[in-house]
Each structure stands twice: as C-alpha cells, then as structure tokens.
Protein backbone atom coordinates (compact mmCIF):
# COMPACT_ATOMS: atom_id res chain seq x y z
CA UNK A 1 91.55 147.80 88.58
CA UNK A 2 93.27 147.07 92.03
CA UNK A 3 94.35 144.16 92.39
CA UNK A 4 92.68 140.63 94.45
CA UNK A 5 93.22 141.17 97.87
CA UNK A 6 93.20 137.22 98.36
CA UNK A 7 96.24 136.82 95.48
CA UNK A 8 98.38 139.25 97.84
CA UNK A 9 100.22 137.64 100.66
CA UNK A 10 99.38 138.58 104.11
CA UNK A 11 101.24 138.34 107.40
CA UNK A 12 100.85 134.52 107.78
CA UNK A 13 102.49 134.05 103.94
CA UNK A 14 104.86 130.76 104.50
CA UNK A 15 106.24 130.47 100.74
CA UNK A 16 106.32 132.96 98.02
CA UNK A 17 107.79 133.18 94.44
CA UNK A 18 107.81 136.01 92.45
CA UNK A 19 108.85 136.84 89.21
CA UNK A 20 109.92 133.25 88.58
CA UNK A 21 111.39 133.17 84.77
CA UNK A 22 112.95 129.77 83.13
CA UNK A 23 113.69 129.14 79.73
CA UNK A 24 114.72 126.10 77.75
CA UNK A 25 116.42 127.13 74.05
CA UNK A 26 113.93 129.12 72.49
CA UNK A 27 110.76 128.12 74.88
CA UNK A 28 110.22 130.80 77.58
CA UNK A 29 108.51 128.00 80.22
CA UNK A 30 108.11 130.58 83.08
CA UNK A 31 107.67 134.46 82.02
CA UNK A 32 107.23 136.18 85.58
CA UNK A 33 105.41 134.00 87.72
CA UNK A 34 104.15 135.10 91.58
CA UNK A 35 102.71 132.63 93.50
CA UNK A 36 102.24 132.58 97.46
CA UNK A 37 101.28 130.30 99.76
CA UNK A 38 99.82 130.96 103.83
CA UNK A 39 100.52 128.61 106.71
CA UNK A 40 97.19 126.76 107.25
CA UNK A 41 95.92 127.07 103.95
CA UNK A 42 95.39 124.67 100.64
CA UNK A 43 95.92 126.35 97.49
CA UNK A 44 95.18 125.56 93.74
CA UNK A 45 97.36 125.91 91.19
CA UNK A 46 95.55 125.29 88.07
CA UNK A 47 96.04 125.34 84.13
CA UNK A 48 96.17 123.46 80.75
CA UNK A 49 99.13 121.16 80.41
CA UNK A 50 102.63 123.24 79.00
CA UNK A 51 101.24 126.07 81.55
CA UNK A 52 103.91 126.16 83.13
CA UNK A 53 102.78 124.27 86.39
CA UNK A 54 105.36 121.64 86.49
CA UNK A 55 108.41 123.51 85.79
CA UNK A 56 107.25 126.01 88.36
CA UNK A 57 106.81 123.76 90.72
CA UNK A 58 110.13 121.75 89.75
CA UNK A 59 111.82 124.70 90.29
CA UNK A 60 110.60 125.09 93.80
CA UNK A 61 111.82 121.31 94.77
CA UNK A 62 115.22 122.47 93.64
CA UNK A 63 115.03 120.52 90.17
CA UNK A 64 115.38 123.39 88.52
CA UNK A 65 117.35 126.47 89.40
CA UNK A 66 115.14 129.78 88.24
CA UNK A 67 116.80 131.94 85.59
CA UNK A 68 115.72 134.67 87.48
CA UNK A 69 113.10 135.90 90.29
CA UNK A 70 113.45 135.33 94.12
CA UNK A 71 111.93 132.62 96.35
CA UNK A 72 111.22 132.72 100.21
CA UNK A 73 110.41 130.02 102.99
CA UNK A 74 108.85 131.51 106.18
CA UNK A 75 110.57 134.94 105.44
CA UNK A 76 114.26 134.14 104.53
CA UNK A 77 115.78 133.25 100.75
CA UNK A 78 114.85 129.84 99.58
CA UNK A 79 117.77 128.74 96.97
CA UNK A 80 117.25 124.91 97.05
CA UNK A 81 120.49 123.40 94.96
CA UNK A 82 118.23 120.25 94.18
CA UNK A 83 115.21 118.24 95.87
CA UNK A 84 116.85 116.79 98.73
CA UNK A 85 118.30 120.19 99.99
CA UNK A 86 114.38 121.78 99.19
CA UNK A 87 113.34 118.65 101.72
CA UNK A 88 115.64 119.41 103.94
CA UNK A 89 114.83 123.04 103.78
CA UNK A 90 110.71 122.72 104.60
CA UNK A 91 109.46 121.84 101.19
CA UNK A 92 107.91 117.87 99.91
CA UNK A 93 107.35 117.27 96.17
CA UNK A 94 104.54 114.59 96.27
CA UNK A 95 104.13 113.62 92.06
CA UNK A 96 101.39 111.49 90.29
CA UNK A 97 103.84 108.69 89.89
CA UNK A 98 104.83 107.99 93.62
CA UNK A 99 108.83 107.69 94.30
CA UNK A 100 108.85 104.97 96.41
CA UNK A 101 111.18 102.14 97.01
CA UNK A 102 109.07 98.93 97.13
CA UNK A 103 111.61 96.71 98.18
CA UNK A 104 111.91 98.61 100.99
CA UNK A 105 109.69 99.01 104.38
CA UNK A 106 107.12 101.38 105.28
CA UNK A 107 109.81 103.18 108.08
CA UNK A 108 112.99 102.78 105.65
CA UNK A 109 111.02 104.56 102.41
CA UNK A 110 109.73 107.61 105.50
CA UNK A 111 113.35 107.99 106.34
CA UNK A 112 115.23 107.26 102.73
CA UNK A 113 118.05 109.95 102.56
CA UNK A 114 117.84 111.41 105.45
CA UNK A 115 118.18 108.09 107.88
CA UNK A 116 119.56 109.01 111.60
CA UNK A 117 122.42 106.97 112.53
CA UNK A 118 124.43 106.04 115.86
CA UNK A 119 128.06 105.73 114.68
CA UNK A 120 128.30 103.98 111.75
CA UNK A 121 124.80 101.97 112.67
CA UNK A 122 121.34 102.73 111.43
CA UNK A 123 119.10 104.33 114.42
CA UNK A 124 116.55 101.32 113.99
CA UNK A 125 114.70 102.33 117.69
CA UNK A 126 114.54 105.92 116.40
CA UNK A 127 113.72 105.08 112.51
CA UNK A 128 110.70 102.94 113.94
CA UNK A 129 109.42 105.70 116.17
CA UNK A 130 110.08 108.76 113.42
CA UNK A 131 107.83 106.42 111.80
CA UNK A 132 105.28 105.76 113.59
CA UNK A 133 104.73 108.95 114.97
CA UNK A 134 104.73 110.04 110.81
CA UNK A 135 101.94 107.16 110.52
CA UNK A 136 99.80 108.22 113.68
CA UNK A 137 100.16 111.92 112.88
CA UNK A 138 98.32 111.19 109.43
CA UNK A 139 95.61 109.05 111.45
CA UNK A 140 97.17 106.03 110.07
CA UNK A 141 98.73 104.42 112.84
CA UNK A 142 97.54 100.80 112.05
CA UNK A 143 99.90 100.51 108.76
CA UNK A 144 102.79 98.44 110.16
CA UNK A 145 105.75 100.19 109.50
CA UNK A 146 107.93 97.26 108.81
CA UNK A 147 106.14 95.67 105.85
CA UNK A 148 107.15 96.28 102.11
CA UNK A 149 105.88 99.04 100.54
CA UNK A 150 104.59 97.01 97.72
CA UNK A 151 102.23 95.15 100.01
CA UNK A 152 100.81 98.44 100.20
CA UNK A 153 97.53 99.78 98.18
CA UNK A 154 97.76 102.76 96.08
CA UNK A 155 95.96 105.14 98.40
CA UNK A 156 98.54 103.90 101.51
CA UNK A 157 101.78 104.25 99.24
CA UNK A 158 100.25 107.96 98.62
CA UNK A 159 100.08 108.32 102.36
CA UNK A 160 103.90 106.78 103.22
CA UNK A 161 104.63 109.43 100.55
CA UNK A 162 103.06 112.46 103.01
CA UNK A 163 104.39 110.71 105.63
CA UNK A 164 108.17 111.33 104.27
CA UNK A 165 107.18 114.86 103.69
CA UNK A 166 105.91 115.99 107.34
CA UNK A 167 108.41 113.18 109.29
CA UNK A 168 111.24 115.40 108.52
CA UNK A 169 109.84 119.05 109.19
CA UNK A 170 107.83 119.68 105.51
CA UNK A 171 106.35 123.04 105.53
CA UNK A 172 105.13 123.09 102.35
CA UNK A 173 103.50 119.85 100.41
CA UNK A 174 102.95 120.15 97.09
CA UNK A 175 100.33 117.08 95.60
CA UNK A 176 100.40 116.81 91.90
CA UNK A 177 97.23 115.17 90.67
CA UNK A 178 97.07 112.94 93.76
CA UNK A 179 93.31 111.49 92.77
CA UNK A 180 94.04 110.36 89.47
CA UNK A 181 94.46 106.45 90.66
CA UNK A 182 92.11 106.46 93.98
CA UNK A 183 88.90 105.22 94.62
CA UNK A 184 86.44 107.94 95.99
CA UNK A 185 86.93 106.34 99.33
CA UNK A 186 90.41 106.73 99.06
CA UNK A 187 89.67 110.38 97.99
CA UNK A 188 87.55 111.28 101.07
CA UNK A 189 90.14 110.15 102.58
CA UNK A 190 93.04 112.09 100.97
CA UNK A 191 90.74 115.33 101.73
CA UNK A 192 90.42 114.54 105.72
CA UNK A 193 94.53 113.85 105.57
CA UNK A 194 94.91 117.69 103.67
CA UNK A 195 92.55 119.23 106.07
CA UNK A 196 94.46 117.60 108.79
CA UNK A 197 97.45 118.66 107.63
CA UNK A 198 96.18 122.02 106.84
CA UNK A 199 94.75 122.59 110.76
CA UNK A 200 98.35 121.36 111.86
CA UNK A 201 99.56 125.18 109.62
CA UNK A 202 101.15 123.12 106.75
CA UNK A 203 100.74 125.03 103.51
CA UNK A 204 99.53 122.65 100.90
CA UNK A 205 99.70 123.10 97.05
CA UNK A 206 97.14 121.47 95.33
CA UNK A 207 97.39 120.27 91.56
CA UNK A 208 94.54 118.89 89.73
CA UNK A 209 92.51 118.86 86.73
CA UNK A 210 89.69 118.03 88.41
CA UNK A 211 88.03 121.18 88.90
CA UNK A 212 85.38 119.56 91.18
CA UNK A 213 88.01 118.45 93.82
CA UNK A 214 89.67 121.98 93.39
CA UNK A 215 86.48 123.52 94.60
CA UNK A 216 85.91 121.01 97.57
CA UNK A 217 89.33 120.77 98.85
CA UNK A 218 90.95 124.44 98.29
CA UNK A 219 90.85 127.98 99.94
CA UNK A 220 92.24 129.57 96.86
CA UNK A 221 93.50 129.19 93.31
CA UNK A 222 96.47 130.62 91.55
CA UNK A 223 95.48 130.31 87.23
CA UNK A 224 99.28 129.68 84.89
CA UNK A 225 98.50 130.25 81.01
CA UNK A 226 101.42 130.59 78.72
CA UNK A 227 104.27 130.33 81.57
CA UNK A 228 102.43 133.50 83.55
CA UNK A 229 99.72 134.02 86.29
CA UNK A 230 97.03 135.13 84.74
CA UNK A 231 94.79 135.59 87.83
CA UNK A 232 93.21 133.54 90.87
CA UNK A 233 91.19 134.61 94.30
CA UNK A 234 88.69 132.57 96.39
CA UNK A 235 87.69 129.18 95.23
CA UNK A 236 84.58 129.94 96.72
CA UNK A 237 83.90 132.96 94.64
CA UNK A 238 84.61 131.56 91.53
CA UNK A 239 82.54 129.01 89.10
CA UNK A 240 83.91 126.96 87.31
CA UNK A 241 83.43 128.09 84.05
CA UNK A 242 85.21 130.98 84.97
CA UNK A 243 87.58 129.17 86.17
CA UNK A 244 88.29 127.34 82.75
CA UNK A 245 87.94 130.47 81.01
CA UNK A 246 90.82 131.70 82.77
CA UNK A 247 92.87 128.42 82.09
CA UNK A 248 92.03 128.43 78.30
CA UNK A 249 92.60 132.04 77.66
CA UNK A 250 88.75 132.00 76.05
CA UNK A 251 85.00 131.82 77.57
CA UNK A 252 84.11 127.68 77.23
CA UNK A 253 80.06 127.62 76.67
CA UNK A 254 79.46 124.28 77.68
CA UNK A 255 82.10 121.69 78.51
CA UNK A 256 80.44 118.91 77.35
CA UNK A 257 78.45 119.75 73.81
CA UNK A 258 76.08 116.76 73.56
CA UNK A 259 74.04 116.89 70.32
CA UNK A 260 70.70 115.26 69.82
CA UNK A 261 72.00 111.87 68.61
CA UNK A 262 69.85 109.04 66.73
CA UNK A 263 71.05 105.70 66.90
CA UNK A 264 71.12 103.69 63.81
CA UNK A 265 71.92 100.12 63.33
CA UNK A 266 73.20 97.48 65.86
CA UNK A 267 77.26 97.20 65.08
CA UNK A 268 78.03 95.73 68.62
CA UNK A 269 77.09 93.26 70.73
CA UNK A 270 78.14 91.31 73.59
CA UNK A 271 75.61 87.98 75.10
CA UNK A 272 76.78 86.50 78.22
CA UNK A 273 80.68 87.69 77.50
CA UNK A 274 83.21 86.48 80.64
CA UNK A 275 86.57 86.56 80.70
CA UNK A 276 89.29 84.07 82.44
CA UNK A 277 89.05 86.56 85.59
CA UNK A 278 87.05 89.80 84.73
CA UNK A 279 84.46 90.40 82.86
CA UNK A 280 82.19 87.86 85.00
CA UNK A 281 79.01 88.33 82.41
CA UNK A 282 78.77 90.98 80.30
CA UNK A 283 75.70 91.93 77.82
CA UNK A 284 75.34 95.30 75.79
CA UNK A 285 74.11 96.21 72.32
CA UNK A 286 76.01 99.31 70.88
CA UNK A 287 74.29 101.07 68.22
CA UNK A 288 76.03 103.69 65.03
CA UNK A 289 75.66 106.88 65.88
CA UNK A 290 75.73 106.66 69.56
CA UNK A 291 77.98 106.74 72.93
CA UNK A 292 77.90 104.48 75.77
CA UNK A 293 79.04 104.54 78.55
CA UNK A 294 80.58 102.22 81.34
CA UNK A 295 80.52 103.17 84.62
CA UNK A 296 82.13 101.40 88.02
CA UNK A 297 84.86 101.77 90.79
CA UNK A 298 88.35 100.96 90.08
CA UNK A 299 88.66 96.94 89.77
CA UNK A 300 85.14 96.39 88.71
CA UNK A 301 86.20 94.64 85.18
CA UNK A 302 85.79 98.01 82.87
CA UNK A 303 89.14 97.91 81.48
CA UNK A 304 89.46 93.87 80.66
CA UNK A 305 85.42 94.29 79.20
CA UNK A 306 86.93 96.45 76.26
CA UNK A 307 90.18 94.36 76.38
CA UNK A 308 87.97 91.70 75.73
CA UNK A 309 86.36 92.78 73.00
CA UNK A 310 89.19 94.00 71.01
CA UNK A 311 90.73 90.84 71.69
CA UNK A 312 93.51 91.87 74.01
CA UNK A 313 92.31 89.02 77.18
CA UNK A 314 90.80 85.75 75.90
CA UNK A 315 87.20 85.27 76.39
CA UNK A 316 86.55 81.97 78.01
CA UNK A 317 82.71 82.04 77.29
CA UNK A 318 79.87 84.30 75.98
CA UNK A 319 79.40 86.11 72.17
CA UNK A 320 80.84 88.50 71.12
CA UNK A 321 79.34 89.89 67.31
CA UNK A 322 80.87 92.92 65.69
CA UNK A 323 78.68 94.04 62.85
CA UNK A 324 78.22 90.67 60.16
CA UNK A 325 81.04 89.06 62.09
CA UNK A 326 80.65 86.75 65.15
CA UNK A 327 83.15 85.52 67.98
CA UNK A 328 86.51 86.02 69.38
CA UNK A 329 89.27 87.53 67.30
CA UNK A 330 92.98 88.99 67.63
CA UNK A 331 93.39 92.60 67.88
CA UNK A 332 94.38 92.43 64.23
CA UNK A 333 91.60 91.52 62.61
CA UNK A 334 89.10 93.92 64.91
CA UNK A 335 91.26 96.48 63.36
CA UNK A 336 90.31 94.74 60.05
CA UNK A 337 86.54 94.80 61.09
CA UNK A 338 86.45 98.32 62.08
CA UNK A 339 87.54 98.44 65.64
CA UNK A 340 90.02 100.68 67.69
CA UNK A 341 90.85 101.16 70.99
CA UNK A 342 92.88 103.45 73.28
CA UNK A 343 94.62 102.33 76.18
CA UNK A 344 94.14 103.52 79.75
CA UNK A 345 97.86 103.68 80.05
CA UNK A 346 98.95 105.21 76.63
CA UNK A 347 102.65 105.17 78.50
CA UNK A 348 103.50 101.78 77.95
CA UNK A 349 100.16 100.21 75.72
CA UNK A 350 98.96 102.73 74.28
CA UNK A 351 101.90 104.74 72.03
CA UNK A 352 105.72 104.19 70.63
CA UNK A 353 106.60 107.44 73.16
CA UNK A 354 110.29 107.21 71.36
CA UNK A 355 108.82 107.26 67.84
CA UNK A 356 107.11 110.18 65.86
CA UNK A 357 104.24 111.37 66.11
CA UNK A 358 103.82 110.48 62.12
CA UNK A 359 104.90 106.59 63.15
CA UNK A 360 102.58 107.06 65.95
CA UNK A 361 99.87 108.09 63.75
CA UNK A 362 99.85 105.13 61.13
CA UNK A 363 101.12 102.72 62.28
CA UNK A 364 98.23 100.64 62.15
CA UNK A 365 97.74 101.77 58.49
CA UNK A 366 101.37 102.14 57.18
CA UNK A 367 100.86 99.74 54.33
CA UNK A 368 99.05 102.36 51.98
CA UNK A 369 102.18 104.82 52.26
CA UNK A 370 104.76 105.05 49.36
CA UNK A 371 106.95 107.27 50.63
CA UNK A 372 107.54 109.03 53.98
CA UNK A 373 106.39 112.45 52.67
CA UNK A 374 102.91 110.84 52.19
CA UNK A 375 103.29 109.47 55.71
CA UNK A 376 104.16 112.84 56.60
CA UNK A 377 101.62 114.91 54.59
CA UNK A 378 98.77 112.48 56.09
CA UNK A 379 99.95 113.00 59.32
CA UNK A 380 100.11 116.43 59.11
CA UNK A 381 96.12 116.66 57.62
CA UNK A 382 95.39 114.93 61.27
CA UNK A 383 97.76 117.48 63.45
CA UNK A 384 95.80 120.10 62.36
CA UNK A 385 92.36 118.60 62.18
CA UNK A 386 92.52 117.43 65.68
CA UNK A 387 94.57 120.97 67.06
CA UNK A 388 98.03 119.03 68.13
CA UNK A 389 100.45 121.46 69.45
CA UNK A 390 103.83 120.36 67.93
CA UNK A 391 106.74 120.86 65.86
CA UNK A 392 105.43 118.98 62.92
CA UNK A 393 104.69 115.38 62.53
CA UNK A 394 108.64 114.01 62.31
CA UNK A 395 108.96 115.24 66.85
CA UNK A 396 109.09 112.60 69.31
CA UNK A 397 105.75 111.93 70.38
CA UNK A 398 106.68 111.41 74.13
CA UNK A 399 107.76 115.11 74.25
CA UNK A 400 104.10 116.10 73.92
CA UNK A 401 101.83 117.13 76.81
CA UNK A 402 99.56 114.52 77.64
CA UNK A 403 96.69 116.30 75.95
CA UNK A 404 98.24 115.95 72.92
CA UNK A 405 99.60 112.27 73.02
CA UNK A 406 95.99 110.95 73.72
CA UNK A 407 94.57 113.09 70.50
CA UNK A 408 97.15 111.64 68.41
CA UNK A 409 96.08 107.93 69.94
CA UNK A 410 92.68 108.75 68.97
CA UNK A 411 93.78 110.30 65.36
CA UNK A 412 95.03 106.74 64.63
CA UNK A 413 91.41 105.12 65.20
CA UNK A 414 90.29 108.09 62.87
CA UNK A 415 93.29 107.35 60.34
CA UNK A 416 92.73 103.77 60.22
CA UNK A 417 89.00 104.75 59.40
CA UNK A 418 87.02 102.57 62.89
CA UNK A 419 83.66 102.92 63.52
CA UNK A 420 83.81 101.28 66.65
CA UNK A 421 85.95 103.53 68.89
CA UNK A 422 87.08 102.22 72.51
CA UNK A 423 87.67 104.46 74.84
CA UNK A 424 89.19 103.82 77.96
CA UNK A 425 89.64 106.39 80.65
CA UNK A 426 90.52 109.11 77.32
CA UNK A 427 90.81 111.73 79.47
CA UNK A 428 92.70 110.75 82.28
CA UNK A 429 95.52 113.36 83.58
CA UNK A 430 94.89 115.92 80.35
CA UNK A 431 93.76 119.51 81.29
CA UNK A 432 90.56 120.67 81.17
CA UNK A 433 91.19 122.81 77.65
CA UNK A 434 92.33 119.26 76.12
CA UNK A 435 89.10 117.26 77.32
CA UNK A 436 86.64 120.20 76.18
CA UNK A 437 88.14 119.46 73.00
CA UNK A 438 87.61 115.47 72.92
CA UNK A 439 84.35 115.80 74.04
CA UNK A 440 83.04 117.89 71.12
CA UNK A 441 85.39 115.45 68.53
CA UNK A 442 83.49 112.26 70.66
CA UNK A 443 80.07 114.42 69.85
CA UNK A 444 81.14 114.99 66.36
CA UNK A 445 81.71 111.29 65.50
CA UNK A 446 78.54 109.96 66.72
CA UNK A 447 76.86 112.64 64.44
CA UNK A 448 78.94 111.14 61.68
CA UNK A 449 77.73 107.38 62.48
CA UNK A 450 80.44 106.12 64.90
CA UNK A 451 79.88 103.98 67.84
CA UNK A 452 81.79 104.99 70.91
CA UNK A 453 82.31 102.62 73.84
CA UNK A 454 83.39 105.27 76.94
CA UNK A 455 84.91 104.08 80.24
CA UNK A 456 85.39 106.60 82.50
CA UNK A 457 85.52 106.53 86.55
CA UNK A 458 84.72 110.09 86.30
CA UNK A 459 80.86 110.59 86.41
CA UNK A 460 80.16 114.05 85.49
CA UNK A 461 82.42 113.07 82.09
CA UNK A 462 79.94 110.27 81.88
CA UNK A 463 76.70 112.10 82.53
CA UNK A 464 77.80 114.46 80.23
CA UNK A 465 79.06 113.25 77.07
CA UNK A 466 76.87 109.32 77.01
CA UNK A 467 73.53 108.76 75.90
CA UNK A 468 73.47 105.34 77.81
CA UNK A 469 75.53 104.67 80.93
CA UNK A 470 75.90 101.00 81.90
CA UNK A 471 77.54 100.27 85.73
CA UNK A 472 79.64 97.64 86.02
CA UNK A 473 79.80 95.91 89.48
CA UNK A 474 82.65 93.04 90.89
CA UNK A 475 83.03 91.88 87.10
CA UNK A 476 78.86 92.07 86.21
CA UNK A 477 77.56 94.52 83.96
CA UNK A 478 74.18 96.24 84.41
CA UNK A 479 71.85 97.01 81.69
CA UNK A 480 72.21 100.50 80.04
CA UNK A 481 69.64 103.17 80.78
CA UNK A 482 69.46 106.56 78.79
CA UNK A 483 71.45 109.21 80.70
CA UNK A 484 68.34 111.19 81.18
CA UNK A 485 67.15 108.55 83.73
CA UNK A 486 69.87 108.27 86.00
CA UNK A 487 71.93 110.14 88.16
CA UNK A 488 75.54 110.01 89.63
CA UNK A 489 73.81 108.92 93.35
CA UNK A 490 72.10 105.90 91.73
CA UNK A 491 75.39 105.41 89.03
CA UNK A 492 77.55 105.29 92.90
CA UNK A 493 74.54 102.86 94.11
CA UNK A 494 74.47 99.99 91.70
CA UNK A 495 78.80 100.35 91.42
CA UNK A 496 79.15 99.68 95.25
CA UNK A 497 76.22 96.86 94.56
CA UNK A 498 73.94 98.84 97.05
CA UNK A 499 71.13 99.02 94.63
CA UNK A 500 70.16 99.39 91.18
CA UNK A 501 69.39 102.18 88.56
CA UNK A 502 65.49 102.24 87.26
C-alpha cells in the first residue's frame, strides 16, 4: 500500500524528525518515530497517554537528547543541547502547566533568558517595545506589559506564553493541551491566535485529547501508539472514530456506552443548599441507579456544589439529606454514609502522588487490613479489575499516566464500597482510550445501583454518559431535565444565563 501522500513532507517542510528512538532502562519510550511539520500549517499529534508524545516532543525542546535518529529545522541539523538553545534555535515548548514567573511583568516573563542589554544595563526602551510588538502581533495589544503576570487570567498568561515563543524568532510552537483550563471564549480565542500565527508561516504542533478541537483547529494529524507512528493524513478525511481506533490500537464502537438505566430510590438530596461564596442555591434529587450531570462555565459554583456536599466548604444555609441521614457533615462521616468523591485536581487533593498505589488505594479503608500482603492482594484484585497499567500495587502512584492515577482515585470510592460517587471533572487531561474506559465503568455502576454526581465542562461527555443534566449559572443551579430533552446549544444558553432549557 503506498504510503499517505499528506504524512510525507513536501517542499515547504520546516521541522522534521525521523527515526527518533529513546529509551529509559528497560522501557523503549520512542521506537522510530517520523514526524514533520510545514511552514503555515497546524498539525496534530495525537495518542493515549505513555504514547510516546511527551518524550517526543521533550526531545525536540532539547530536554532530552535522542538515542538515535536525526532532526532538522528549515533544512539544516537541529541538535538542541537543552530548551533554551531549542528557543534560541526556532523552536517554543508551550506545556499545560504554564512556566511563568508571576512576580515578574508581562515584558520581563516575554524576554526571561534571553533579555537584551546595553553594557551591563537592562535594554528597558527595547524590552518594552520587543514586548509590545510580541503583544500587538498576537492581537493583544491592550495587555499592559508592565503589570504582574499574576494579575493576569489564565487565557492571557497562555498568551504571554506565545508571546515569548514568536518575540524571539519561534518557528515552531508546540501547545500541549492548551484548552484544558479555558473557557470556550477563551478557546475561540486561542483558535483565531493559531490561525494567526499559522497565516504569519509558523508551524504549530497541536496536542490535545480533545478530538473535537483536533478536528476544528488542525490541517493534519500524526497518530503515536506504543513509542511509534502508527499512521495520520488529513484531519478532514478522517472521523473520529477512526481516529481513536488508531490511538487505541482497536476499533472503539461507541465512546460513550449508555445503558437503559432505571432509577430507584431517592439517596440524595439537596433543598435550598448555599455555600459561604458558591453554591448561591442549589436543589437536586439524585436517585440509585442513575447519573447526573452538572453542567456550567468555569466559575459557575460546580466544583464547591460537590465540595459542599461531601463536606469539604461549610454550608451556611439550605439541606442537605443523604439517604436516612440529614444535614451537614465532615468528609469523614460521608465516607461513613456512603459517599466518595474525586477531586478536580487529583495533583495536590485528590492522591498521596509519593505513596503507592496500594496506600493510594485504601487509604480510606486501611483499618480492615492485617497485614500488608492483604493490603497488597486487595489492591491488586482492583489493578486488574479496573485495567491499571503498572508494576504492581507497591510503585509510586505519581509515576503513572494520568489515566491511570484517576482510575485508581475512583478504585478507592469502589474499595471503600460508596454508592454515592462524586465526580468532578474525572476525565480531565486523560486520553481518549482511558475515558472510553470510565465511561463504560460509570455505565456499569449505575446498572449495579450507584448514584453518580458528574461535573464536567465538557458537553459531549455530558450528553453522553448523564441521564439528567442540570446547568449551573453564577452560583444557581437549574432544574435537571432528561438528556433526551436538551441539547449542548440550550446547555451553552442557560450557563451564560441567556435562557433556559425546556
């Protein structure tokens, strides 16, 4: 079969890697990789998390030096010795987790390492205008250049970021999951910024799990499985499914199995629930054997709702009634009355990332265990049940993929034996393999009787996976209609507090 003609570089190729190989002890991360990039172009690189995507692209900032294979920028050898020579050199590194100095200005953060001096002064006249001109070149040029980056929102840090990148001569930009904390106006305007930068014959490399985006915002994909490339071509030729197929290494049916569910008995309720800032009122009933979701933009109240409820943020008025058992409790005894919840941010809440995954595990539950090999053996009945690629249950749970962590946060609401599960934002930054698999387990425990509370700020995960969606809007929650009445235009409607779902 010959081979893609869009996966083979042509005469406007600007960056292009081939048979990239790394290896760390015994794990081959990078077996033969080729991946090129064309001036004026956006391209996808897409796969499941331990692909190989970030030590690929680590080792074209210059964090890693390849084991073997050759690299070129704009026809001559690219050997980068580390990230500030690949900046100097024509390529950015833009990651999820921004590297910016908040104590420092707008103009001193663009210019950080590479700062133009006049004797043994700092160029101030010239570090303003670099600045600026960085600022007015992204269509930005209101930002004042000389405020503190931490005055900043998240979508403006993101752009000081790209700023950096094409203020000292960036050819290539890679953005590693750069929606993952943005509002979808910040997103729109993220997309107008690439295809800006993309008209001005920047190469772009686009990272995302968000296959959605991928298809909006990209020319072309480029598919790692297993540390290889295992195909690519023409975002617009390719569906989606095909597109996880390729990821997974297997065809995926239907991403988000949703079985014919029947409600049983009221085990949740909230009346009139507000918190000390957010919720402002809050009502729901949350049945066994169903899922509900909450929808809303970021800073509606979603996250401090469920807080509430498991008794994380005090409740200042309202009812809150979990099964026989009526008002406001510590998170202690909600675990005592059948109530879990994971974390948003399962870096720093929601798991130990320097313990085990076995201490991860029970913790909640460690009471019942003798001796560590019970610990162990119990832990290892819920590595395999819920497909956790690891060691064994003694390895450091922070040296997991992401995927992984967040099914061993959920395994502990199993392991503890909930029945109310709270879910905050449980697929946030996994790949697409990963959440395939938490939706059918989210599926499978409302079939067994389990009530699942879902937030999510990611609607097609909500119209797929909920029964009820409920929109939450400036800290006031809307009343739940059945998912089969809705849609994500009037979801988007009522969150914005344009209107109202019927």
């Amino acid at each position: 079969m010959p081979p893609d003609q869009s996966s083979l570089p042509g005469d406007n190729c600007l960056l292009k890697m081939h048979g990239i190989r790394k290896r760390f002890g015994a794990t081959q991360a990078l077996d033969g990789v080729d991946l090129h990039v064309n001036a004026g172009e956006v391209l996808a690189l897409v796969g499941e998390n331990g692909a190989g995507k970030s030590t690929l692209m680590k080792t074209l900032s210059g964090a890693y030096q390849p084991d073997e294979g050759s690299m070129w920028l704009e026809g001559k050898v690219y050997q980068p010795r580390d990230p500030m020579d690949a900046r100097r050199l024509g390529v950015a590194m833009i990651y999820q987790e921004l590297s910016l100095a908040p104590h420092l200005s707008v103009m001193e953060n663009i210019v950080l390492g590479v700062e133009p001096v006049r004797g043994p002064l700092m160029a101030w006249r010239q570090i303003r205008k670099i600045a600026r001109d960085a600022m007015a070149q992204l269509g930005r040029p209101d930002i004042p250049v000389d405020i503190p980056v931490s005055r900043l929102s998240i979508a403006e840090k993101q752009l000081v970021e790209i700023g950096r990148a094409t203020a000292i001569g960036s050819k290539v930009v890679v953005l590693d999951e750069p929606t993952s904390s943005l509002t979808s106006r910040d997103i729109a305007g993220l997309f107008t910024l690439i295809r800006r930068l993309r008209d001005q014959g920047h190469g772009i490399i686009y990272i995302s799990h968000f296959l959605e985006e991928v298809k909006e915002i990209t020319s072309r994909y480029t598919v790692l499985r297993d540390g290889k490339s295992v195909g690519g071509g023409l975002t617009a030729d390719a569906s989606t499914d095909a597109i996880i197929s390729m990821m997974v290494g297997r065809k995926v049916d239907d991403l988000y199995p949703r079985s014919n569910h029947t409600p049983g008995e009221m085990i949740l309720e909230l009346n009139d629930v507000s918190g000390v800032k957010k919720p402002a009122q809050a009502s729901l009933a949350l049945r066994r054997g169903e899922v509900l979701g909450i929808a809303g933009l970021v800073g509606a109240g979603r996250t401090e709702l469920v807080r509430a409820v498991f008794g994380l943020d005090a409740v200042r008025s309202g009812k809150i009634k979990v099964g026989l058992h009526s008002g406001p409790a510590a998170p202690a005894r909600r675990w005592n009355q059948g109530v879990g919840m994971v974390s948003e941010d399962r870096k720093t809440e929601g798991l130990a990332l320097g313990l085990s995954i076995s201490d991860n595990l029970t913790l909640s539950r460690l009471a019942r265990f003798v001796t560590p090999s019970g610990q162990a053996a119990q832990s290892a009945r819920w590595i395999e049940k819920m497909a956790v690629k690891c060691r064994g249950p003694g390895q450091i749970i922070g040296d997991l993929s992401g995927g992984n962590q967040q099914k061993v946060a959920i395994a502990r609401l199993l392991h503890h034996g909930v029945d109310i599960l709270l879910l905050d934002e449980p697929t946030r930054g996994i790949d697409v393999g990963s959440k395939a698999q938490i939706y059918k387990l989210i599926d499978e425990l409302a079939l067994q009787g389990k009530a699942i509370l879902l937030v999510s700020s990611y609607l097609p995960e909500l119209m797929g996976v909920c029964d009820r969606i409920a929109v939450m809007c400036r800290g006031v929650l809307g009343t739940a209609h059945p998912v089969k009445n809705i849609t994500e235009e009037l979801i988007m409607l009522e969150a914005t507090g344009a209107g109202a779902t019927s």
